[in-house]
N, C-alpha and C. Protein backbone atom coordinates (compact mmCIF):
# COMPACT_ATOMS: atom_id res chain seq x y z
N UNK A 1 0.83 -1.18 0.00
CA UNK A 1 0.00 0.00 0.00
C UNK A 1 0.88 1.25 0.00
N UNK A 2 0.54 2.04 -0.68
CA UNK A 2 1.55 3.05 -0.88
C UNK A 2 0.85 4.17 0.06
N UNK A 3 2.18 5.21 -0.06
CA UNK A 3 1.71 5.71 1.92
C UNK A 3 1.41 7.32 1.15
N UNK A 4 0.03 7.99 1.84
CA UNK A 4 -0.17 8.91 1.38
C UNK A 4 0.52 10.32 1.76
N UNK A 5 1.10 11.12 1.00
CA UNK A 5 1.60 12.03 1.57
C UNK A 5 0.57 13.21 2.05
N UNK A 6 0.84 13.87 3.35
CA UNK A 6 0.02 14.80 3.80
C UNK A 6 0.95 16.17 3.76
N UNK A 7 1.17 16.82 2.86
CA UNK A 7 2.20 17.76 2.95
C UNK A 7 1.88 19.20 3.14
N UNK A 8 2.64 19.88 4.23
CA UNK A 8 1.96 20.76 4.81
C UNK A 8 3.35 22.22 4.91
N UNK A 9 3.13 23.59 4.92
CA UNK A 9 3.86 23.99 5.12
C UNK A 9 3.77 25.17 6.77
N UNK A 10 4.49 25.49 7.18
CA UNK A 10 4.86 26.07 8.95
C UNK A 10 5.71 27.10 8.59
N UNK A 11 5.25 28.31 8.43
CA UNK A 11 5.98 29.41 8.38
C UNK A 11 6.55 29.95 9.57
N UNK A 12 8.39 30.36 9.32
CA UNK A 12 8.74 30.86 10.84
C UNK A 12 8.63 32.60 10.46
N UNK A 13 8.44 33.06 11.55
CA UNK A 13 8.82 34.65 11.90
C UNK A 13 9.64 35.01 12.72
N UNK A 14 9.79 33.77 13.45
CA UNK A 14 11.04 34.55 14.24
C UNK A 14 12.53 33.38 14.83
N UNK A 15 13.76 33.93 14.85
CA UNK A 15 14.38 32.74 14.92
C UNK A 15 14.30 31.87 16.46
N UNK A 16 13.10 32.19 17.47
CA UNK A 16 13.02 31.59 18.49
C UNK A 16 12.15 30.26 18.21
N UNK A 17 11.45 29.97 16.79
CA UNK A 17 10.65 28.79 16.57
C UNK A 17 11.34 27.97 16.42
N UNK A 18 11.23 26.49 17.75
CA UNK A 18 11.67 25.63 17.81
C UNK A 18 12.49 24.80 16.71
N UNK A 19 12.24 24.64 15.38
CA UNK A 19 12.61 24.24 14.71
C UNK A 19 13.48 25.03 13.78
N UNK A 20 13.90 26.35 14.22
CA UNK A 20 14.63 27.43 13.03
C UNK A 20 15.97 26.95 12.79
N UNK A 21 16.88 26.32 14.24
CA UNK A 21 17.86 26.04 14.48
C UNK A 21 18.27 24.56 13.02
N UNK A 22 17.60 23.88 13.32
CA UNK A 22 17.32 22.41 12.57
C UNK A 22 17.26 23.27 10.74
N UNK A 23 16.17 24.00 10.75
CA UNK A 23 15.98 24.11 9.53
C UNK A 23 17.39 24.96 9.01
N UNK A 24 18.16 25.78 9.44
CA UNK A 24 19.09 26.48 9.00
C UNK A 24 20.12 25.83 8.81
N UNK A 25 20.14 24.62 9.40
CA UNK A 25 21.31 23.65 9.67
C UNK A 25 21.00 22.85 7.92
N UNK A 26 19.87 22.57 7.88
CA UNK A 26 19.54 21.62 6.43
C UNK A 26 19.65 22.89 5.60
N UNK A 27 19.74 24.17 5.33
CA UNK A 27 20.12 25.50 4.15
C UNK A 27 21.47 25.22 4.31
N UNK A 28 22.38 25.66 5.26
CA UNK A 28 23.60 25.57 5.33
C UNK A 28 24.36 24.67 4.95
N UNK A 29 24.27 23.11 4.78
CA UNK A 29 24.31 21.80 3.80
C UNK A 29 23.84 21.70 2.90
N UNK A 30 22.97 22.61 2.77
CA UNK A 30 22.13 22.25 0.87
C UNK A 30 22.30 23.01 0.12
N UNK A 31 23.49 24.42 0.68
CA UNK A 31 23.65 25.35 -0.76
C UNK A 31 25.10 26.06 -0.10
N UNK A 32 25.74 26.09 -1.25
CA UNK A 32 27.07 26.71 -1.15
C UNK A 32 27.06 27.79 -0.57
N UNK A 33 28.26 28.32 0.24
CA UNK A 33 28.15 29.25 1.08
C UNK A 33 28.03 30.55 0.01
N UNK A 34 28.74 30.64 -0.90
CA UNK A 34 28.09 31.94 -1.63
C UNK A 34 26.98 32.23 -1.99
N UNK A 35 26.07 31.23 -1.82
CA UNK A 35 24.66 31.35 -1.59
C UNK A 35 23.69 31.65 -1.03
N UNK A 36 24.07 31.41 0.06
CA UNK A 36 23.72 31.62 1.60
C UNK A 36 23.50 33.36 2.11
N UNK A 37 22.55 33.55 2.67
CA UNK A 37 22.35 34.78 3.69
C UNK A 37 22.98 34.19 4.62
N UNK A 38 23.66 35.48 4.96
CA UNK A 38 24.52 35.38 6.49
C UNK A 38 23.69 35.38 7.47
N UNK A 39 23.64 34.75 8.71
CA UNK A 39 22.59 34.50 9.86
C UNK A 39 21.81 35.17 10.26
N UNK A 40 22.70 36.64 10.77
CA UNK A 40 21.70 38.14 10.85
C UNK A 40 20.80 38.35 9.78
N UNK A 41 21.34 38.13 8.22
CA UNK A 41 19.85 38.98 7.13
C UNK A 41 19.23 37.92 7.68
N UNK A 42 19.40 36.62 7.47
CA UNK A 42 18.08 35.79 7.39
C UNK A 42 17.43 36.04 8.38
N UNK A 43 17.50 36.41 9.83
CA UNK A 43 17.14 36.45 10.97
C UNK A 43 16.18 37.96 10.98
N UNK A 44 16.94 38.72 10.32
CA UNK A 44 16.27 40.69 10.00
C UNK A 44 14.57 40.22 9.30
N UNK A 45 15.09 39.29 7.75
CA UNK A 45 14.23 39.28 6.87
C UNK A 45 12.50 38.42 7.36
N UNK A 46 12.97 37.49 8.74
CA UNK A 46 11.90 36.58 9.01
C UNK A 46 9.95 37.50 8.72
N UNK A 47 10.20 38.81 9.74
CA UNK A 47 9.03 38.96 9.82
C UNK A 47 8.62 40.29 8.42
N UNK A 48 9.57 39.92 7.65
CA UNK A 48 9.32 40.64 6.46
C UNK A 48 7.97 39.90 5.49
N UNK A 49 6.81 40.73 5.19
CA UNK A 49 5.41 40.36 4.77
C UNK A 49 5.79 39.62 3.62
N UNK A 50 6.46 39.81 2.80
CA UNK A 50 6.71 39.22 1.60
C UNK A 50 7.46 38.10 1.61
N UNK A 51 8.10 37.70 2.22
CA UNK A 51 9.05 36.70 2.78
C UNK A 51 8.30 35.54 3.83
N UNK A 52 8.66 34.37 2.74
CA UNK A 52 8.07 33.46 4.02
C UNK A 52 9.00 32.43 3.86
N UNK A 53 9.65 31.71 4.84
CA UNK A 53 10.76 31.14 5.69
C UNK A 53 10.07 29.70 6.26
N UNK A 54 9.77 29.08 5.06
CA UNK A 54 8.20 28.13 5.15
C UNK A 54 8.84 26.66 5.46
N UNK A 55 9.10 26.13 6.67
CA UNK A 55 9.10 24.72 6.84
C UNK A 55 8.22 23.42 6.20
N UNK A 56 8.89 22.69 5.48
CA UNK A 56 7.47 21.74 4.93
C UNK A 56 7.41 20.28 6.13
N UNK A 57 6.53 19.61 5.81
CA UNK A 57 6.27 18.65 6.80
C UNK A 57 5.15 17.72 5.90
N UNK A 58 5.47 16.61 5.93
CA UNK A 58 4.77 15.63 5.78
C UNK A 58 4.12 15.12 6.92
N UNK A 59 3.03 15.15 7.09
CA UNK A 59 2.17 15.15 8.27
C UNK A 59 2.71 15.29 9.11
N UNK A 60 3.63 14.73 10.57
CA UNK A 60 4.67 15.31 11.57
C UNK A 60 5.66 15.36 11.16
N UNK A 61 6.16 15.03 10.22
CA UNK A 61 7.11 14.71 10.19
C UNK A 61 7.95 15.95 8.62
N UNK A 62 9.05 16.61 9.79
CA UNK A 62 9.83 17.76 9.07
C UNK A 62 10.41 16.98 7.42
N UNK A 63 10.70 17.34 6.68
CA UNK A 63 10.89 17.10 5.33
C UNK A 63 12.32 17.80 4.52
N UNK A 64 11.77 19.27 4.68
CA UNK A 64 12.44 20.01 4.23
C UNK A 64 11.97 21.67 4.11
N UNK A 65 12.46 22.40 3.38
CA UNK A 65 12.41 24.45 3.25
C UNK A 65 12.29 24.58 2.21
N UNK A 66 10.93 25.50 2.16
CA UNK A 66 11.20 26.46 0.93
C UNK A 66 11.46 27.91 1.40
N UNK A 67 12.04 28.65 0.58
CA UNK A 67 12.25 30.34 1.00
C UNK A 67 11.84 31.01 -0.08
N UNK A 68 11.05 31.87 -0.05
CA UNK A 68 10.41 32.52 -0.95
C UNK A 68 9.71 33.48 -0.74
N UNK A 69 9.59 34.80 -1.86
CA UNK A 69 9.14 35.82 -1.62
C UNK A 69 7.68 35.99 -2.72
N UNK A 70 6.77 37.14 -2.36
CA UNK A 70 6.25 37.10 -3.41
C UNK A 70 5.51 38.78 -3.05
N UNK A 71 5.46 38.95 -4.26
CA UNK A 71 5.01 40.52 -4.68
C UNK A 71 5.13 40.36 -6.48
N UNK A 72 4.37 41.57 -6.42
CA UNK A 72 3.55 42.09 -7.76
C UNK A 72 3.36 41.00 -8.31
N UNK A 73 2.60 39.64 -8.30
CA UNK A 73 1.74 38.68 -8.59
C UNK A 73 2.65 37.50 -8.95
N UNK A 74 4.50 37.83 -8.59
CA UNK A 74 5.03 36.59 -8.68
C UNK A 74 5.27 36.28 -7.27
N UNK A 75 6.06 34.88 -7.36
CA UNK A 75 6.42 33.62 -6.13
C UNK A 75 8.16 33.81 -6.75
N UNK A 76 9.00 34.53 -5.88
CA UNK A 76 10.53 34.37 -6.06
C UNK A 76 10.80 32.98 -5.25
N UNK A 77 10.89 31.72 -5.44
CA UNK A 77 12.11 30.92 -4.78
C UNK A 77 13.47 30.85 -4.52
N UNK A 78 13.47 31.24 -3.54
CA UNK A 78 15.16 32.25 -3.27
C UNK A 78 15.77 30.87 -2.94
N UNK A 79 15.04 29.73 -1.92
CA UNK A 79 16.20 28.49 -1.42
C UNK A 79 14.77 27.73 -1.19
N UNK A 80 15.21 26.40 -1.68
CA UNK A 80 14.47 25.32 -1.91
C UNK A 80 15.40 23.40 -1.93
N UNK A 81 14.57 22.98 -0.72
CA UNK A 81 15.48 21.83 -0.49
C UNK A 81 14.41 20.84 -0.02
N UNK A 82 15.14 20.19 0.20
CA UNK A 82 14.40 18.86 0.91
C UNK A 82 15.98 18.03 1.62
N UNK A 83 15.03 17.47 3.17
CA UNK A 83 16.59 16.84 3.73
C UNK A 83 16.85 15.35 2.95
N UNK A 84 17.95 15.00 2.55
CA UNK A 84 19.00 13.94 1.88
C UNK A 84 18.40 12.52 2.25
N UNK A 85 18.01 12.51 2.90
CA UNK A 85 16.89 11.08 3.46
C UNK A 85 15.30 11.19 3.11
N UNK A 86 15.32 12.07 2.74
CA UNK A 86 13.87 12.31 2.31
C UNK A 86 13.41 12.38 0.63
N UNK A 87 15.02 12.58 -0.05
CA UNK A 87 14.74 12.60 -1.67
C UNK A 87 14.56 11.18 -2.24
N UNK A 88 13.98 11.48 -3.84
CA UNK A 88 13.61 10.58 -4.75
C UNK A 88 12.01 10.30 -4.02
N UNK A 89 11.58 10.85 -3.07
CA UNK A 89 10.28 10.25 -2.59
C UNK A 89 9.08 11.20 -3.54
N UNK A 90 9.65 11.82 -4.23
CA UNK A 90 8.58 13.06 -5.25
C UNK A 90 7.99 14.20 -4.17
N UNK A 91 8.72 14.43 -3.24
CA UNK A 91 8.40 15.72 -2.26
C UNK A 91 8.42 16.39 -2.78
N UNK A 92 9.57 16.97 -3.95
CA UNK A 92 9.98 18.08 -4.27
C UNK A 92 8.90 18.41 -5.48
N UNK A 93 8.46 17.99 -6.33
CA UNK A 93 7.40 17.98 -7.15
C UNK A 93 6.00 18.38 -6.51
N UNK A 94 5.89 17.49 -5.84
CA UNK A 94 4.76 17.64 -4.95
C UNK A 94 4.65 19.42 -3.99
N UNK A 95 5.97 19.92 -3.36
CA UNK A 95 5.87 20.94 -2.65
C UNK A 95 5.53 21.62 -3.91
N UNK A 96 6.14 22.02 -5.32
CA UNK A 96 6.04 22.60 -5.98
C UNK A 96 5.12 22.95 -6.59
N UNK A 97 4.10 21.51 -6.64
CA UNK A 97 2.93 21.54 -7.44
C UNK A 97 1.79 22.43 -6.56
N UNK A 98 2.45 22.21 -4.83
CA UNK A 98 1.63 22.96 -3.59
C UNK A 98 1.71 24.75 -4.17
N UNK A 99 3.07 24.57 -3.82
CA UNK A 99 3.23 26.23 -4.32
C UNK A 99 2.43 26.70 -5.37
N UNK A 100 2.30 26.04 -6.72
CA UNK A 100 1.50 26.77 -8.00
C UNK A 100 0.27 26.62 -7.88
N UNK A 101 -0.72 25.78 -6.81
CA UNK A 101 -2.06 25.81 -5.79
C UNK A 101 -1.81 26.85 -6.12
N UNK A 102 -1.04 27.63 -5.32
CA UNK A 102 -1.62 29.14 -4.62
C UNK A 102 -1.96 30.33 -5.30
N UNK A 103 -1.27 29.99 -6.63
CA UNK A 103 -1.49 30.96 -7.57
C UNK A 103 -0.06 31.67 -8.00
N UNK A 104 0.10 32.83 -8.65
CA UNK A 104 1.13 33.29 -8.74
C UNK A 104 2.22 32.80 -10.17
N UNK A 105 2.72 33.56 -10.68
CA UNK A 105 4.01 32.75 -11.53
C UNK A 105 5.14 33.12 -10.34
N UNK A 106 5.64 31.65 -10.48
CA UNK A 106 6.92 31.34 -10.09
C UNK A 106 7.97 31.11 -10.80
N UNK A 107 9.16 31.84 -9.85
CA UNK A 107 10.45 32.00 -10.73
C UNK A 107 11.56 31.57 -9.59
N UNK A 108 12.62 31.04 -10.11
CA UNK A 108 13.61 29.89 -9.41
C UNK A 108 14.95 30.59 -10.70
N UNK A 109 16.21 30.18 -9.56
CA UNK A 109 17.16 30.30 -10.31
C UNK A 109 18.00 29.04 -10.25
N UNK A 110 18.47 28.52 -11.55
CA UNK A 110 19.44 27.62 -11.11
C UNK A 110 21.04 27.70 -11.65
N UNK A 111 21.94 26.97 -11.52
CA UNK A 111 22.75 26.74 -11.89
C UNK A 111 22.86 26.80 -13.84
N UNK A 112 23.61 27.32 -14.47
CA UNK A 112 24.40 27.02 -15.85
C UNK A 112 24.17 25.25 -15.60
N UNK A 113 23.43 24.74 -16.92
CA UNK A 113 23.54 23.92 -16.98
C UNK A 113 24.91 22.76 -17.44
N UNK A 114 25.97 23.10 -17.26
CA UNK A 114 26.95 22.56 -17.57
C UNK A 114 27.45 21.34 -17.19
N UNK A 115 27.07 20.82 -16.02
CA UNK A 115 27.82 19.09 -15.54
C UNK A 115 26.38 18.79 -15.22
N UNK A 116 26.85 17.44 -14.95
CA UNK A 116 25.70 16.61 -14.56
C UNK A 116 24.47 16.89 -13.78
N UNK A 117 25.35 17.41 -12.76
CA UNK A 117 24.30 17.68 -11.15
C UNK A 117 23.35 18.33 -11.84
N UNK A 118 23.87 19.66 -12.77
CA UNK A 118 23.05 21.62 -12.86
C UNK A 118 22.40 20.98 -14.12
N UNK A 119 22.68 19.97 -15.01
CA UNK A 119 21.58 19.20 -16.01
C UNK A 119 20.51 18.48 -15.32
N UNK A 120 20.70 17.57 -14.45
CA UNK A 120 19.65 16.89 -13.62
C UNK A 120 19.08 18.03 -12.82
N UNK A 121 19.36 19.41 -12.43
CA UNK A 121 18.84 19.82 -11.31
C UNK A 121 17.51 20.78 -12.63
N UNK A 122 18.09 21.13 -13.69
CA UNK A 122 16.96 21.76 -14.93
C UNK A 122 15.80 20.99 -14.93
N UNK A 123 16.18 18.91 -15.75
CA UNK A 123 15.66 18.29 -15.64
C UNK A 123 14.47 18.38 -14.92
N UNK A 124 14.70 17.78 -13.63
CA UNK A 124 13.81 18.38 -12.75
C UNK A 124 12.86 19.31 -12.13
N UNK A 125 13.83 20.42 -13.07
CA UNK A 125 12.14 21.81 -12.56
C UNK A 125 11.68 21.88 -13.88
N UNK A 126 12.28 21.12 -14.92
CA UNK A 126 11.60 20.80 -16.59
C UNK A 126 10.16 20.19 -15.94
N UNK A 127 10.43 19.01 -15.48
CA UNK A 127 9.33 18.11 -15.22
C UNK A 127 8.53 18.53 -14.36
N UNK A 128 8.63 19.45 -13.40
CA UNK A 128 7.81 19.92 -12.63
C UNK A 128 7.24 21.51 -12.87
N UNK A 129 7.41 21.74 -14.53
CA UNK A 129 6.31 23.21 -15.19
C UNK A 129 7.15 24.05 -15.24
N UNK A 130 8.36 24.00 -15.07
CA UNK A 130 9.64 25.05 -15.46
C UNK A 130 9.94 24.96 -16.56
N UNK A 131 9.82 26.16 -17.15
CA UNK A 131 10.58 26.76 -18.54
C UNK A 131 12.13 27.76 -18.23
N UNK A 132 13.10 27.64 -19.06
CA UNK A 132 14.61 28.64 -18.77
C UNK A 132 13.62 29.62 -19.68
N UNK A 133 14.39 30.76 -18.93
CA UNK A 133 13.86 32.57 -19.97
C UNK A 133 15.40 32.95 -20.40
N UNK A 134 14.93 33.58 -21.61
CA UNK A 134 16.20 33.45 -22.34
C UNK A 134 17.21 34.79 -21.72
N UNK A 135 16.67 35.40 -20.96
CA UNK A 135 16.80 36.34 -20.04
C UNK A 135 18.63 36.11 -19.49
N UNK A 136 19.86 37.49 -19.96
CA UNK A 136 21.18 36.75 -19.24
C UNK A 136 20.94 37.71 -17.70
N UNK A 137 20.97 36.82 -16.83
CA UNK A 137 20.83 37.23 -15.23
C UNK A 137 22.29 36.52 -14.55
N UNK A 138 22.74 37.91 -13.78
CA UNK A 138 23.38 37.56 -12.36
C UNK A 138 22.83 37.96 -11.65
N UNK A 139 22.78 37.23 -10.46
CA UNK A 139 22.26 37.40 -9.26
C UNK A 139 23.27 38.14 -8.70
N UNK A 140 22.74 38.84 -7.34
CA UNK A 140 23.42 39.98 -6.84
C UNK A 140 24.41 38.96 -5.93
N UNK A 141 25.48 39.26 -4.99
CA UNK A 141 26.62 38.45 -4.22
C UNK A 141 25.34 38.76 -2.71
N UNK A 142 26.07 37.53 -2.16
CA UNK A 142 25.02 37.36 -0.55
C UNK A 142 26.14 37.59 0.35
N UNK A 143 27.56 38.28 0.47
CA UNK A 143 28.72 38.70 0.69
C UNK A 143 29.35 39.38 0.84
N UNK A 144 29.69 40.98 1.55
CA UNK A 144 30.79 41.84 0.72
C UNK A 144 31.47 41.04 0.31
N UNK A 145 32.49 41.79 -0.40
CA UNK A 145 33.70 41.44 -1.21
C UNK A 145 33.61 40.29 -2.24
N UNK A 146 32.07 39.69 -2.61
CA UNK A 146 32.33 38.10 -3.64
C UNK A 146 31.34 39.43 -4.74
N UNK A 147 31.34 38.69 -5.72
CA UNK A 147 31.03 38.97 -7.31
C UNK A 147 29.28 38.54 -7.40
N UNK A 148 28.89 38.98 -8.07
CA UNK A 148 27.38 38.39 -8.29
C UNK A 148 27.50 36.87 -9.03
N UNK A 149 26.59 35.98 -9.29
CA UNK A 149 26.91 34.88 -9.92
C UNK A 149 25.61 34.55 -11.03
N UNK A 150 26.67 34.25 -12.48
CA UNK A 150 25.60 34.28 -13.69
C UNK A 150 24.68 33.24 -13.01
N UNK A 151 23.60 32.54 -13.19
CA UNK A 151 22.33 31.70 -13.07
C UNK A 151 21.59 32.09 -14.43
N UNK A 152 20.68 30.82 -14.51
CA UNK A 152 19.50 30.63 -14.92
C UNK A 152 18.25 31.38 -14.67
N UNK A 153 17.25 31.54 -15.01
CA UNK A 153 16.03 32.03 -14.52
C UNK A 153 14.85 31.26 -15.20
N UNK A 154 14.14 30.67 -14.51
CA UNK A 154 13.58 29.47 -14.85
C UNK A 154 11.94 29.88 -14.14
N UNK A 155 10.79 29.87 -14.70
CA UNK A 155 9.30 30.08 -14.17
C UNK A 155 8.43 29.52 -14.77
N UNK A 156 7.56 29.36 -13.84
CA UNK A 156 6.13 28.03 -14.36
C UNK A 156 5.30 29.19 -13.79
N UNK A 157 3.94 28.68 -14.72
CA UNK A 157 3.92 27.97 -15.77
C UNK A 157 4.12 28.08 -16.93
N UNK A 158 4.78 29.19 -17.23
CA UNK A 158 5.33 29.64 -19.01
C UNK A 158 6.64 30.87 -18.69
N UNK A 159 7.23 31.03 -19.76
CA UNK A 159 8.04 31.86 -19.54
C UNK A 159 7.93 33.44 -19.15
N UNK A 160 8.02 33.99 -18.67
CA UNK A 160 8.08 35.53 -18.16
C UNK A 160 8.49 36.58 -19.03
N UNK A 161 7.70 37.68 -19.48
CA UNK A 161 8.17 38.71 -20.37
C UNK A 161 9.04 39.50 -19.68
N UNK A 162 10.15 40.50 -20.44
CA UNK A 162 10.62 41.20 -20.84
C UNK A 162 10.52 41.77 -19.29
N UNK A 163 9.09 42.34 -19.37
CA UNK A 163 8.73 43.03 -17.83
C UNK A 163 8.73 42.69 -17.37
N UNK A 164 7.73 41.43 -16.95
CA UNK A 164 7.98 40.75 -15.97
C UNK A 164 9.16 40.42 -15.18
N UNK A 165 10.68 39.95 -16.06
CA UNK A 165 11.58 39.85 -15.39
C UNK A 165 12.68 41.80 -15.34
N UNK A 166 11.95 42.16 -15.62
CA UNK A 166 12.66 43.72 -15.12
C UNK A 166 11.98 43.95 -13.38
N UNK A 167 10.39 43.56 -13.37
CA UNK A 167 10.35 43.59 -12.23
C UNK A 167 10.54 42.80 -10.98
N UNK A 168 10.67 41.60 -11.14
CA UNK A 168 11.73 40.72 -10.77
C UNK A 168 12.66 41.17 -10.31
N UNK A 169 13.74 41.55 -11.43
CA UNK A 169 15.17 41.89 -11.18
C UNK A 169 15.41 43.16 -10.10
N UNK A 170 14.35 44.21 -10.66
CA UNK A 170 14.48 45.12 -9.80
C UNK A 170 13.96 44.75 -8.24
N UNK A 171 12.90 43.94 -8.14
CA UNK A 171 12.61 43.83 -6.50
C UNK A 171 14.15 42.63 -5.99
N UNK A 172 14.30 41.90 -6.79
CA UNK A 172 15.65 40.99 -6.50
C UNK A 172 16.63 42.01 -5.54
N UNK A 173 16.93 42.77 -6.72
CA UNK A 173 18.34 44.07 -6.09
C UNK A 173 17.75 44.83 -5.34
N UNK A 174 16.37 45.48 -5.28
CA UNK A 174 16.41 46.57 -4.18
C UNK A 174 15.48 46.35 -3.01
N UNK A 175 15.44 45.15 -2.65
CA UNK A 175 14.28 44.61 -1.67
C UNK A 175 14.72 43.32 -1.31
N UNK A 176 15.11 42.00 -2.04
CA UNK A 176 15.24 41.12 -1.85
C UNK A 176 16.72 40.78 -1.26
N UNK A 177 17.82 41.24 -1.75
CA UNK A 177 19.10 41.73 -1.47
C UNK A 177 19.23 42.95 -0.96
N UNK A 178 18.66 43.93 -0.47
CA UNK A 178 19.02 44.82 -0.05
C UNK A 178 19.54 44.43 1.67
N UNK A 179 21.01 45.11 1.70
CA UNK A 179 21.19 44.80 3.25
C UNK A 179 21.41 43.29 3.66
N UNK A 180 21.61 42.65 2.63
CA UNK A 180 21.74 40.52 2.41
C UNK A 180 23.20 41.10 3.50
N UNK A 181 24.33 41.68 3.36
CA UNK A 181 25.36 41.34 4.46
C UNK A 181 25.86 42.84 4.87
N UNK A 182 24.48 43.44 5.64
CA UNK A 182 24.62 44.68 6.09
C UNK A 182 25.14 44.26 7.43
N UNK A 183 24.98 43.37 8.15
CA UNK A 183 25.29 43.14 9.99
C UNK A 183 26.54 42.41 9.24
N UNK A 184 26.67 42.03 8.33
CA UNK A 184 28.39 41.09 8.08
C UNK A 184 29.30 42.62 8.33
N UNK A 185 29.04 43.20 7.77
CA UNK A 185 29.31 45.19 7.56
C UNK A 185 29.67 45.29 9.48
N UNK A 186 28.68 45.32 9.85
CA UNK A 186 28.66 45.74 11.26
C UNK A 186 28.98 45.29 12.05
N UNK A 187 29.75 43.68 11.93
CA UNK A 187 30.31 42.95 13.03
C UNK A 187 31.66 43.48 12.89
């Protein structure tokens, strides 16, 4: 009998929710540190309206994170995982298919498809209603002193105009990154 998934998501606001510690620990293993918000933004950004810092859960049981923003009628996926014992089970499809429930076009960045992993990782948001926009994007650095990094820009359920990803880009740089390693600045 195959086991039904009940998949649910638990938004944090603040880093005192029991589980923030756990969940930052599975971001910090699932994406290169140039990727990464430094502890303070992520911690600044929690009770930001647009920002949700969304724990998933299969009925009790923790799973994995999505991070994502959303304004002017898109869904930004800034960090998206599932924990290493929990893949190949179709979570990740499944959270995704949750997310486009809600409405919204969604937009994800990935890797240059160049080796294996950043081909299988396309693959994958291929099969789950992702289109690449022919759009050339760097993302802004999550760092002083590192470089922005070229990416992909990838949105379901069809590709994103012209505008669309100007407004994107612009809430990316002046809202979404704004202040990403302002307390790195201040320590």
């Amino acid at each position: 009998m195959k086991k039904v998934m009940i998949l649910h998501f638990e938004r944090v606001t603040n880093q005192m929710h029991p589980m923030y510690q756990r969940a930052l620990e599975l971001y910090q293993h699932s994406f290169p540190y140039h990727e990464q918000r430094e502890a303070p933004s992520q911690a600044a950004i929690l009770q930001n309206d647009a920002y949700h810092f969304d724990l998933i859960y299969d009925a009790e049981t923790f799973i994995g994170l999505v991070l994502y923003w959303e304004f002017a009628g898109l869904r930004y996926i800034e960090h998206f995982c599932i924990l290493p014992e929990m893949r190949n089970r179709q979570y990740g499809q499944r959270v995704l298919a949750l997310l486009q429930e809600k409405g919204n076009t969604q937009i994800l960045e990935i890797d240059p498809p160049v080796d294996e992993i950043s081909i299988r990782r396309k693959g994958f948001y291929e099969r789950c209603g992702f289109v690449e926009n022919p759009y050339p994007h760097v993302h802004p650095p999550y760092h002083g002193g590192n470089q922005g990094h070229e990416l992909v820009v990838m949105s379901s359920p069809a590709r994103i105009s012209q505008s669309e990803y100007d407004t994107f880009f612009a809430y990316l740089k002046d809202n979404i990154m704004k202040d990403a390693f302002a307390a790195e600045r201040e320590a």
